[in-house]
C-alpha atoms as a PDB file:
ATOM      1  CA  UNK A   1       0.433  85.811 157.966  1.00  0.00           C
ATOM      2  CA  UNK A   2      -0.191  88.762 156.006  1.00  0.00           C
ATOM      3  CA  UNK A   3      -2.118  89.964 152.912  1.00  0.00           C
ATOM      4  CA  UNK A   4      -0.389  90.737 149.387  1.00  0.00           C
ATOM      5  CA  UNK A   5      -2.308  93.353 148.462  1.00  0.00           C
ATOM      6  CA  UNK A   6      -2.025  95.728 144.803  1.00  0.00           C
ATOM      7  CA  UNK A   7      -4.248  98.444 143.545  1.00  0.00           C
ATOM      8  CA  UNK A   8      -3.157  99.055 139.626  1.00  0.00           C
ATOM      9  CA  UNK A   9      -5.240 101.789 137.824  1.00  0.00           C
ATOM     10  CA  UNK A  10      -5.027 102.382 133.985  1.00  0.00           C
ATOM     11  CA  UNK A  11      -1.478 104.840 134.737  1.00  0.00           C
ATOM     12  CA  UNK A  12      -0.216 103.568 137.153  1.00  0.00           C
ATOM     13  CA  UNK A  13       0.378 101.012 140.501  1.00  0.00           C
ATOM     14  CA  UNK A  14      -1.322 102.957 143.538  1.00  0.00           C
ATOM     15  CA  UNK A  15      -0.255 100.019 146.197  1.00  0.00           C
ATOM     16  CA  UNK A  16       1.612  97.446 145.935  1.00  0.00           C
ATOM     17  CA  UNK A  17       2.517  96.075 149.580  1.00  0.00           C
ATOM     18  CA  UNK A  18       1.750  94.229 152.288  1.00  0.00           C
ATOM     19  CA  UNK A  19      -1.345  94.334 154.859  1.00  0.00           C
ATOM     20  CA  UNK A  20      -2.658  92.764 157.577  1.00  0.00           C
ATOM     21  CA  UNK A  21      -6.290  94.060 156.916  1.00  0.00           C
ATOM     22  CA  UNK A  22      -8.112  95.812 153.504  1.00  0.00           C
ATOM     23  CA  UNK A  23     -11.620  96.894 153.561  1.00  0.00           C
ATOM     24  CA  UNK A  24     -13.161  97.391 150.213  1.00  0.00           C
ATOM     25  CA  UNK A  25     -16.007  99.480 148.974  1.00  0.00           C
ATOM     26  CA  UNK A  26     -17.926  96.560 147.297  1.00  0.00           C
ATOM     27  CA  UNK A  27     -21.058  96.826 144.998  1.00  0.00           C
ATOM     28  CA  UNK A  28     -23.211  95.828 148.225  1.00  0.00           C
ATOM     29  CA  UNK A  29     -21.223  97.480 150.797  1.00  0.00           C
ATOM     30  CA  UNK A  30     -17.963  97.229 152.578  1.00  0.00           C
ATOM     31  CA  UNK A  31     -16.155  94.588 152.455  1.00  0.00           C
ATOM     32  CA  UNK A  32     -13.535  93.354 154.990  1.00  0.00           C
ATOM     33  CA  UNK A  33     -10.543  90.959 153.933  1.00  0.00           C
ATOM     34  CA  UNK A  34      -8.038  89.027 156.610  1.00  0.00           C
ATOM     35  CA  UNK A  35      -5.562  86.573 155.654  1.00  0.00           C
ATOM     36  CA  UNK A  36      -6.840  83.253 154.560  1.00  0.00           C
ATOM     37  CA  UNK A  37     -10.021  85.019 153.239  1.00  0.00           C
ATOM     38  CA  UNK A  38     -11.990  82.613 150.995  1.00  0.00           C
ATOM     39  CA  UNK A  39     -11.441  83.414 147.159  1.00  0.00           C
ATOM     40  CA  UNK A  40     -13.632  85.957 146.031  1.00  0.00           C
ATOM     41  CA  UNK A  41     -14.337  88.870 143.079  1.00  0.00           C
ATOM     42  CA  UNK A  42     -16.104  91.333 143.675  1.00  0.00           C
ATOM     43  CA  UNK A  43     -17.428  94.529 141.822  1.00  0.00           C
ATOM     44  CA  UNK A  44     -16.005  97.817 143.392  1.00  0.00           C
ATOM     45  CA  UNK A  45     -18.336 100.713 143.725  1.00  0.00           C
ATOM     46  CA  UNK A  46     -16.515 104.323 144.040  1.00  0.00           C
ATOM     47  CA  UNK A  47     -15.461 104.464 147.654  1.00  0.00           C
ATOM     48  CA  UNK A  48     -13.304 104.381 150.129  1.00  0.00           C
ATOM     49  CA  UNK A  49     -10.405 101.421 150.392  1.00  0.00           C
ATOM     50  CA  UNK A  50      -8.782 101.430 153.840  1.00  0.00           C
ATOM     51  CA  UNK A  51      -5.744  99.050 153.974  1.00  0.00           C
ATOM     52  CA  UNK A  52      -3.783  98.383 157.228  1.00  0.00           C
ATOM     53  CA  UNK A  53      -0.216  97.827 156.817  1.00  0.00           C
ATOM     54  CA  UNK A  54       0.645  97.406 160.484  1.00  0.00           C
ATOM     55  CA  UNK A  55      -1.018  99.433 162.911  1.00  0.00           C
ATOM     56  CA  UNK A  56      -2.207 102.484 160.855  1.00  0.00           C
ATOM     57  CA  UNK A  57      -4.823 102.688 158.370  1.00  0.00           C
ATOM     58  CA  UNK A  58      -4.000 104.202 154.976  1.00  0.00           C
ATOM     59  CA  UNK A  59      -7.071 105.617 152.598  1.00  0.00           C
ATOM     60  CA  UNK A  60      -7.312 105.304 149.168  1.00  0.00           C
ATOM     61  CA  UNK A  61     -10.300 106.750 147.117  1.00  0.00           C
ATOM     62  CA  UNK A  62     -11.068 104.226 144.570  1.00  0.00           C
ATOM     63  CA  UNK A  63     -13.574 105.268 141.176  1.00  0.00           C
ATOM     64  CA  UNK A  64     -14.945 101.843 141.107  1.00  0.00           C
ATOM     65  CA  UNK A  65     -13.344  98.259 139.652  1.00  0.00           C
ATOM     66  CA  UNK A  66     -12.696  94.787 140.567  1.00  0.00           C
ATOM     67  CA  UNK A  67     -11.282  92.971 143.460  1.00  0.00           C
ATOM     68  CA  UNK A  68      -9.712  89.446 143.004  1.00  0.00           C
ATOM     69  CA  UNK A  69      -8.797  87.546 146.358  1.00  0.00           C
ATOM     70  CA  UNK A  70      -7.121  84.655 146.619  1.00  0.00           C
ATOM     71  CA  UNK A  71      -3.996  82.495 148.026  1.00  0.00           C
ATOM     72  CA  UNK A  72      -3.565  85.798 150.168  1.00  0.00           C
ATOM     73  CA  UNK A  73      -3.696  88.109 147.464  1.00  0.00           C
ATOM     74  CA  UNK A  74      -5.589  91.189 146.985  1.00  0.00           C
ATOM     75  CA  UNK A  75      -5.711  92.068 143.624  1.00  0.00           C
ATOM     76  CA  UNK A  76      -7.782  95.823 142.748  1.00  0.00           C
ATOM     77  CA  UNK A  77      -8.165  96.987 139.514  1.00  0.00           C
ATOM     78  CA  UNK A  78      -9.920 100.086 139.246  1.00  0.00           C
ATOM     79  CA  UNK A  79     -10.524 102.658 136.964  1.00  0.00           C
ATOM     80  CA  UNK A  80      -8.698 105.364 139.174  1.00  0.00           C
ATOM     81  CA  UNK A  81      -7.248 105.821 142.248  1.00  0.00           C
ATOM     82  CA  UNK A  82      -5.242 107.793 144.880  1.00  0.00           C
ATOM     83  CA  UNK A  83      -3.637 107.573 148.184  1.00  0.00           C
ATOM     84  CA  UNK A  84      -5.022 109.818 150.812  1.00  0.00           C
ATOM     85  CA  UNK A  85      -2.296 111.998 151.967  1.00  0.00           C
ATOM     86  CA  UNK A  86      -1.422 112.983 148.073  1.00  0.00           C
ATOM     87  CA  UNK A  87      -5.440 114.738 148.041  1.00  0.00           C
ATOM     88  CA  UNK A  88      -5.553 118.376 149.313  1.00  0.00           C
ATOM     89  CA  UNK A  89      -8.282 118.227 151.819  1.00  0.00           C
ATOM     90  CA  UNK A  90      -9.341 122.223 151.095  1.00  0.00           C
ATOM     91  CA  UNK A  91      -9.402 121.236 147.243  1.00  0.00           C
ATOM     92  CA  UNK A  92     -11.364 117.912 147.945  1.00  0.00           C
ATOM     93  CA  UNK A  93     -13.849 119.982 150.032  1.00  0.00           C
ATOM     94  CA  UNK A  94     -14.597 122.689 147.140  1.00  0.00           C
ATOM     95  CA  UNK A  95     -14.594 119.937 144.580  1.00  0.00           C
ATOM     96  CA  UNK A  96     -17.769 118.347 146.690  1.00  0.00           C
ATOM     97  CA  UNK A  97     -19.602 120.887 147.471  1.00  0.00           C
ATOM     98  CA  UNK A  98     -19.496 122.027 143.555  1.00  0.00           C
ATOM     99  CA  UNK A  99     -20.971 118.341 142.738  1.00  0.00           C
ATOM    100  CA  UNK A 100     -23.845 118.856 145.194  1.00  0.00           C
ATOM    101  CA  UNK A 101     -24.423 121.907 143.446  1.00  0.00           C
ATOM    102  CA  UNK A 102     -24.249 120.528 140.273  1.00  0.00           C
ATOM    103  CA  UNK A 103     -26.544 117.808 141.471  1.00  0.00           C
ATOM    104  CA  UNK A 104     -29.414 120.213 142.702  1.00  0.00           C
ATOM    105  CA  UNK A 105     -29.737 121.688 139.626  1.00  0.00           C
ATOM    106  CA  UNK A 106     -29.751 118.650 137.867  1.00  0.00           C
ATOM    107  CA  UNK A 107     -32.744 117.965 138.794  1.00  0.00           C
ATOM    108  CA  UNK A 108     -34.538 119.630 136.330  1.00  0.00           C
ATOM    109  CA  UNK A 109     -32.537 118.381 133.555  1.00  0.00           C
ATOM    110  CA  UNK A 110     -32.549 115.765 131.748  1.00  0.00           C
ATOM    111  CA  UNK A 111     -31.755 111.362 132.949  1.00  0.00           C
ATOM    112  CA  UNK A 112     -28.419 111.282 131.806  1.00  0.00           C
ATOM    113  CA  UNK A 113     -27.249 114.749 133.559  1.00  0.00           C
ATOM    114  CA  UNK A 114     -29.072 113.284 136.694  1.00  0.00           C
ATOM    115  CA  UNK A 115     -26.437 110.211 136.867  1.00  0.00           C
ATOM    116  CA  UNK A 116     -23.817 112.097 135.610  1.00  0.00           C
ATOM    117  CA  UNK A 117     -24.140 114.411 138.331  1.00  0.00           C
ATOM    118  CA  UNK A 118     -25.015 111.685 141.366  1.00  0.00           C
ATOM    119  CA  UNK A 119     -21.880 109.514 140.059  1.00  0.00           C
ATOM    120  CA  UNK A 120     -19.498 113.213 140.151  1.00  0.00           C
ATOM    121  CA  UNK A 121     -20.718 113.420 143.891  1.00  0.00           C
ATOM    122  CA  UNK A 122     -19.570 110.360 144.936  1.00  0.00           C
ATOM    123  CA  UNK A 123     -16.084 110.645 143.157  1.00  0.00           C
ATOM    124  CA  UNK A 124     -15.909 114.049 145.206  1.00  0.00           C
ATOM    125  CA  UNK A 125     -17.254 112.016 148.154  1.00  0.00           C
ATOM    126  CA  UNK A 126     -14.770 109.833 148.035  1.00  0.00           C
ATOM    127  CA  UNK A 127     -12.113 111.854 147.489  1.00  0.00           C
ATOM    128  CA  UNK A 128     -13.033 114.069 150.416  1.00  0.00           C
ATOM    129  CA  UNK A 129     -13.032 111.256 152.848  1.00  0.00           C
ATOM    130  CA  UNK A 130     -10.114 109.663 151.893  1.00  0.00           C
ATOM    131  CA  UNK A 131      -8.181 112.910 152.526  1.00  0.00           C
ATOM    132  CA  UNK A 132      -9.644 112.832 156.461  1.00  0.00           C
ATOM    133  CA  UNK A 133     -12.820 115.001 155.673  1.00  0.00           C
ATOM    134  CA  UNK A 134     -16.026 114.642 156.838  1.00  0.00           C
ATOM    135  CA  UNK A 135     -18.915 114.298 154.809  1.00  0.00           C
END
């Protein structure tokens, strides 16, 4: 038996298939779902989802949501997403290392550039790594 599983952002349906295994990036870490999982919802953090169709593992960088199991369905609603083969790893890698930039000079500036700058490091993080770089 297999998972139903759906990741809907604001624009648009990122997946919408089925999976024998997810693993979500939860609030208080990761997360792993199987069929018959108890019913569950959970906060997402920004992170890494890895779903497994069949025998490969597909990435998608999620920027943080809700997850909803139940009855064998995995529903994620997030507040972006993408699938890791549409991210351009050279872009991803520029993009990060511009947010830990940005985040070492934040630190002589002010709270709210200090989060600001911490929460675009882990969008680039996650971004990165769901395109197959390493952090």
């Amino acid at each position: 038996m297999s998972l139903t599983v759906r990741v809907i952002s604001p624009d648009k349906t990122v997946w919408d298939s089925q999976a024998e295994e997810v693993i979500l990036p939860s609030t208080t870490g990761q997360l792993g779902i199987l069929s018959n999982h108890a019913p569950l919802l959970t906060a997402l953090d920004i992170g890494v989802m890895r779903v497994r169709p069949q025998k490969d593992w597909v990435a998608i960088a999620l920027m943080g949501g809700f997850a909803e199991v139940e009855n064998n369905e995995v529903t994620i609603l997030v507040n972006g997403a993408e699938r890791g083969e549409t991210i351009d790893a050279e872009t991803a890698r520029q993009a990060y290392a511009a947010a830990e930039e940005r985040l070492n000079k934040s630190a002589t500036g002010t709270r709210q550039e200090q989060i600001q700058a911490k929460q675009a490091v882990k969008r680039a993080r996650a971004r990165l790594q769901a395109a197959g770089g390493v952090v």
